[in-house]
Every structure is written in structure tokens, then in C-alpha cells.
N, C-alpha and C. Protein backbone atom coordinates (compact mmCIF):
# COMPACT_ATOMS: atom_id res chain seq x y z
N UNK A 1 -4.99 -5.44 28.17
CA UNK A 1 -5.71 -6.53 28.79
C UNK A 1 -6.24 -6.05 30.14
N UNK A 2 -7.60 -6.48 30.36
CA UNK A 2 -7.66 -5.58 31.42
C UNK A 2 -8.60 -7.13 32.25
N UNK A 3 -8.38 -7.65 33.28
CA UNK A 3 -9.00 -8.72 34.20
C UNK A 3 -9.30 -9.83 33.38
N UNK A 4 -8.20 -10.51 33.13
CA UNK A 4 -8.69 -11.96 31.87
C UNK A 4 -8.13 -13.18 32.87
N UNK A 5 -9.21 -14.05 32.56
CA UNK A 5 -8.88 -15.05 33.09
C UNK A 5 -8.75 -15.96 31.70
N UNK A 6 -7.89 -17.45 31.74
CA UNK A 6 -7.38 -17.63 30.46
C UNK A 6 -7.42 -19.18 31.15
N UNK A 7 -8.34 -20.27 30.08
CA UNK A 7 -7.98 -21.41 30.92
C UNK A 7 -7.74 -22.52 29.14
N UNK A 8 -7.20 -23.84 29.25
CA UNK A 8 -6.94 -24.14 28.24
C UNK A 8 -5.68 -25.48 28.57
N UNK A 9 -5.21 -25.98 27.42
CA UNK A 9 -4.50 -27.20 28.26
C UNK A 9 -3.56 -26.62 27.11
N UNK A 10 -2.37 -27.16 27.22
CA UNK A 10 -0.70 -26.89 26.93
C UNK A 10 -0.27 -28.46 27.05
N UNK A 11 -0.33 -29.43 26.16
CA UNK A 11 0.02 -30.38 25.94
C UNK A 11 -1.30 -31.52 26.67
N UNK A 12 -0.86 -32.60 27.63
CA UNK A 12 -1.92 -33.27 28.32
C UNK A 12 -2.22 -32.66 29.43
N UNK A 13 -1.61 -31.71 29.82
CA UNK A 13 -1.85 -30.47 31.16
C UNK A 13 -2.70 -29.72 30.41
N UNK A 14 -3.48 -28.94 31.90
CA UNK A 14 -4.61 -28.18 32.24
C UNK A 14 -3.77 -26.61 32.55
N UNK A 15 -4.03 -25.45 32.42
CA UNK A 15 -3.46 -24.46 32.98
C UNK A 15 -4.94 -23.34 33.08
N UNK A 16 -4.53 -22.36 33.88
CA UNK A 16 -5.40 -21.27 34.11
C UNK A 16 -4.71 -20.29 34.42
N UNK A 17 -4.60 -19.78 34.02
CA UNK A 17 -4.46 -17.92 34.66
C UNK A 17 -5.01 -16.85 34.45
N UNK A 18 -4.71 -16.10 35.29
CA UNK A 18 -5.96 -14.80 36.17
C UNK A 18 -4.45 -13.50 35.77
N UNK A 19 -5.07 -12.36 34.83
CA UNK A 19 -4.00 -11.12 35.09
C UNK A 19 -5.73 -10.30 36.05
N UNK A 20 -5.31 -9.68 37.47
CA UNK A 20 -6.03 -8.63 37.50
C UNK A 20 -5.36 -7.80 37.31
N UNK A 21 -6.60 -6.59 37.26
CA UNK A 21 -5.68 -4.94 37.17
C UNK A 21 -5.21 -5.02 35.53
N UNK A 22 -5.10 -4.29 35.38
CA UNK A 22 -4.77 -3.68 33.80
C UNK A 22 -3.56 -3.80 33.29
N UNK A 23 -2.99 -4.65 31.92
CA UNK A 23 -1.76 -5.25 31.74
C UNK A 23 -1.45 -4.41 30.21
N UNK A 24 -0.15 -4.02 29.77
CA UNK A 24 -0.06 -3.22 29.07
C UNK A 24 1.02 -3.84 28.22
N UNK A 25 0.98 -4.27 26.79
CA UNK A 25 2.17 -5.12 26.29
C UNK A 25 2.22 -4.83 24.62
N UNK A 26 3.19 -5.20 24.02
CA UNK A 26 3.77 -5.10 22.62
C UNK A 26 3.26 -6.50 21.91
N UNK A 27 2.49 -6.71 20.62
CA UNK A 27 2.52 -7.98 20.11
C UNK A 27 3.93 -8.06 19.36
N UNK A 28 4.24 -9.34 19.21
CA UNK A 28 5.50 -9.30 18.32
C UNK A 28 4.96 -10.55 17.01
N UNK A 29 4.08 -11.41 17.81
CA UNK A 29 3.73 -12.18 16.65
C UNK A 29 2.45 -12.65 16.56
N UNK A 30 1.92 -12.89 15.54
CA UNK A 30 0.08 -13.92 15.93
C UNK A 30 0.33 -14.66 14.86
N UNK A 31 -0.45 -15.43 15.44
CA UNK A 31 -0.20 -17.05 14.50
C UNK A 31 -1.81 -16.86 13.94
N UNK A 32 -2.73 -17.04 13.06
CA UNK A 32 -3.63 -16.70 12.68
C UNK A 32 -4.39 -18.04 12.94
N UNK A 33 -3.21 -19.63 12.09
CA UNK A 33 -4.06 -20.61 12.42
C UNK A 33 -4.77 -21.21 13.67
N UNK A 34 -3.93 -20.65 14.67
CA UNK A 34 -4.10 -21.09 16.40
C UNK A 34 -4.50 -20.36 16.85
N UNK A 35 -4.75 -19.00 16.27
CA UNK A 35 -5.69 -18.12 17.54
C UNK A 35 -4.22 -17.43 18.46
N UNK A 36 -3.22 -17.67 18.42
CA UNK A 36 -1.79 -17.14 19.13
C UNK A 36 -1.59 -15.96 19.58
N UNK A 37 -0.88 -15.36 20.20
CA UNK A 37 -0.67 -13.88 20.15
C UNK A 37 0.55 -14.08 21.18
N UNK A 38 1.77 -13.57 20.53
CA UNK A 38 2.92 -13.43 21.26
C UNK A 38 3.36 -12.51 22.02
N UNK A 39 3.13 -12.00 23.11
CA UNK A 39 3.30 -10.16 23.37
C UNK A 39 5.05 -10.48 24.70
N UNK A 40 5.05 -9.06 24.51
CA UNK A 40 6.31 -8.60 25.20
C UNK A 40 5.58 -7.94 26.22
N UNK A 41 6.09 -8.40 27.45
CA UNK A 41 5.21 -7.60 28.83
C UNK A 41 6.12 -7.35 29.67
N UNK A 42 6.01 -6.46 30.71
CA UNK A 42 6.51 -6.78 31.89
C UNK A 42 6.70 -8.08 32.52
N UNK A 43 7.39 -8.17 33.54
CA UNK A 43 7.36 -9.56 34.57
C UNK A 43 6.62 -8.99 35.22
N UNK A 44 6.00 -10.18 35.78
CA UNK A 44 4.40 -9.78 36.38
C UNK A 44 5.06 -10.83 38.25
N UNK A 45 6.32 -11.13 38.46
CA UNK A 45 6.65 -11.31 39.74
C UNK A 45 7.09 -10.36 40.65
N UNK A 46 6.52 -10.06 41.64
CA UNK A 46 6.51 -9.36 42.25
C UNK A 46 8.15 -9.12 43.41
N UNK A 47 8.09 -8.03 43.94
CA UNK A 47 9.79 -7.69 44.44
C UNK A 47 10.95 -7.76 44.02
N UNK A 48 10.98 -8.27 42.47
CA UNK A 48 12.20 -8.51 41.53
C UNK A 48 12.48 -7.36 40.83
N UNK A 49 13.99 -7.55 40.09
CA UNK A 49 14.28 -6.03 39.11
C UNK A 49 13.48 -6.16 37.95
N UNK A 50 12.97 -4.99 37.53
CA UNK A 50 11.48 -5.19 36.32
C UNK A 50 12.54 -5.82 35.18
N UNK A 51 11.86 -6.71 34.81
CA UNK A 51 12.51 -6.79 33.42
C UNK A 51 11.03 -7.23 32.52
N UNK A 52 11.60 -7.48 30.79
CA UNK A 52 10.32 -7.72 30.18
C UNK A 52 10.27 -9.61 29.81
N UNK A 53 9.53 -9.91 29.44
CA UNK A 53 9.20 -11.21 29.29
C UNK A 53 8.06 -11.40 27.92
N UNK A 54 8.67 -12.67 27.29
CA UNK A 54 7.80 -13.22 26.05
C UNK A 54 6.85 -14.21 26.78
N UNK A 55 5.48 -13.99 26.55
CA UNK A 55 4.34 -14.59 27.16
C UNK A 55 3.25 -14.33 25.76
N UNK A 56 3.23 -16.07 25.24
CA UNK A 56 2.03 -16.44 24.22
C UNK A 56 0.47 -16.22 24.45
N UNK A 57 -0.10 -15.80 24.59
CA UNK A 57 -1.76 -16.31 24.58
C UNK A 57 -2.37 -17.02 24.03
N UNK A 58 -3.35 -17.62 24.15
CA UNK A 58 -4.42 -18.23 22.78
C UNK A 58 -6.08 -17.31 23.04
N UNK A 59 -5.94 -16.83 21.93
CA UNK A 59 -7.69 -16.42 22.26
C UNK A 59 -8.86 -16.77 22.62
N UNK A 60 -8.58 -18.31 22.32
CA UNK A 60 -9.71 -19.59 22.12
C UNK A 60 -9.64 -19.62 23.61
N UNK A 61 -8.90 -19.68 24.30
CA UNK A 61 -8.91 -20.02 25.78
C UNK A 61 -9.09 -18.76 26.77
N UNK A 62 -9.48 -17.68 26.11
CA UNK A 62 -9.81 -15.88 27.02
C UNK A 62 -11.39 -16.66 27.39
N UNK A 63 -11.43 -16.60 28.78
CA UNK A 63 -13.15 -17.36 29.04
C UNK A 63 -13.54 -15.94 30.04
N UNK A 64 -13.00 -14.55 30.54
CA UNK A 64 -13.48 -13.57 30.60
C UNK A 64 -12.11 -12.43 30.65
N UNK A 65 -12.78 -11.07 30.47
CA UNK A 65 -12.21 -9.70 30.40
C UNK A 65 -12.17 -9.52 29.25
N UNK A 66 -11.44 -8.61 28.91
CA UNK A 66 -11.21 -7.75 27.87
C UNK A 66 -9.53 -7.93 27.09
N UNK A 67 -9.63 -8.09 26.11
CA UNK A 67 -8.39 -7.35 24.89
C UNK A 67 -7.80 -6.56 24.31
N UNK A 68 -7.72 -5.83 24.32
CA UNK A 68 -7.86 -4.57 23.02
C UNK A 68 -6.22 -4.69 22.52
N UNK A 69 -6.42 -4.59 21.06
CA UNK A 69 -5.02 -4.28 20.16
C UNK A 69 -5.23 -3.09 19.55
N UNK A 70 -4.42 -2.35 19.71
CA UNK A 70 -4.44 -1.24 18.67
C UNK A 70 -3.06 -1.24 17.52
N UNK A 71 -3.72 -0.96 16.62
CA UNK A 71 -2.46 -0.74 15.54
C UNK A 71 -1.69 0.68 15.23
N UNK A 72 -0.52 0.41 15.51
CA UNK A 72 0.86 1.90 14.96
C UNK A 72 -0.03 2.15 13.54
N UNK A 73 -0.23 3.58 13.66
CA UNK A 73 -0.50 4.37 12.01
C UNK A 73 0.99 4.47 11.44
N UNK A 74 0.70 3.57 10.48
CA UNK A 74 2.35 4.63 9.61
C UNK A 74 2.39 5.63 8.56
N UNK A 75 3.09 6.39 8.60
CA UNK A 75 3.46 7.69 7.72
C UNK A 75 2.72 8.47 8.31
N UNK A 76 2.39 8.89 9.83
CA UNK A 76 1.91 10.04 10.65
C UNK A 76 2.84 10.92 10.59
């Protein structure tokens, strides 16, 4: 993910968020009917011990930057 801003509502709430700078993560799940994407990332709070974190997306709500998924080859 590289500079996405992401806006969209999560029940009767409004949300937005901004990753700058270039974000690097594992999918673990996509939901196909919702547009979903479940990834494993870093914590993105700053001065804490790194740990990783489950953070959903929706695609429908990417309103700029970039994506990219690449897929594991198997039997390399």
C-alpha cells in the first residue's frame, strides 16, 4: 500500500484514514462479497514495542493511492 486514503462509514459512523509512506502486510482473508481484505500489519502507533495487528479494508472505500497484492508461487 503505498499513500491511501480510505473513507467509508462502519455502521451509522463516518471514518477516514490516511496510511502515508509505504505499508507492507500479509492478507489472511478477502471476503469477495464486500470488497474486504483482512491483512496482518505492523502497529502503525508510534514509540510503542512493534507488534503486529489485524486491520480489515474495504476496496469500495480506497478514494486514492495504490494496492498491490502479489501472490506466493507454489511448488518453486
Amino acid at each position: 500500500m503505498t499513500d491511501i486514503k480510505l473513507k467509508g462509514h462502519k455502521g451509522l459512523q463516518t471514518y477516514s484514514t490516511h496510511v502515508s509512506g509505504e505499508l507492507v502486510g500479509v492478507v489472511s482473508e478477502f471476503e469477495a462479497k464486500k470488497h474486504k481484505v483482512k491483512v496482518w500489519q505492523p502497529a502503525l502507533q508510534p514509540n510503542t514495542y512493534p507488534t503486529v495487528e489485524s486491520v480489515s479494508y474495504r476496496l469500495e472505500d480506497l478514494k486514492s493511492g495504490t494496492i498491490q497484492v502479489y501472490r506466493v508461487a507454489e511448488g518453486v
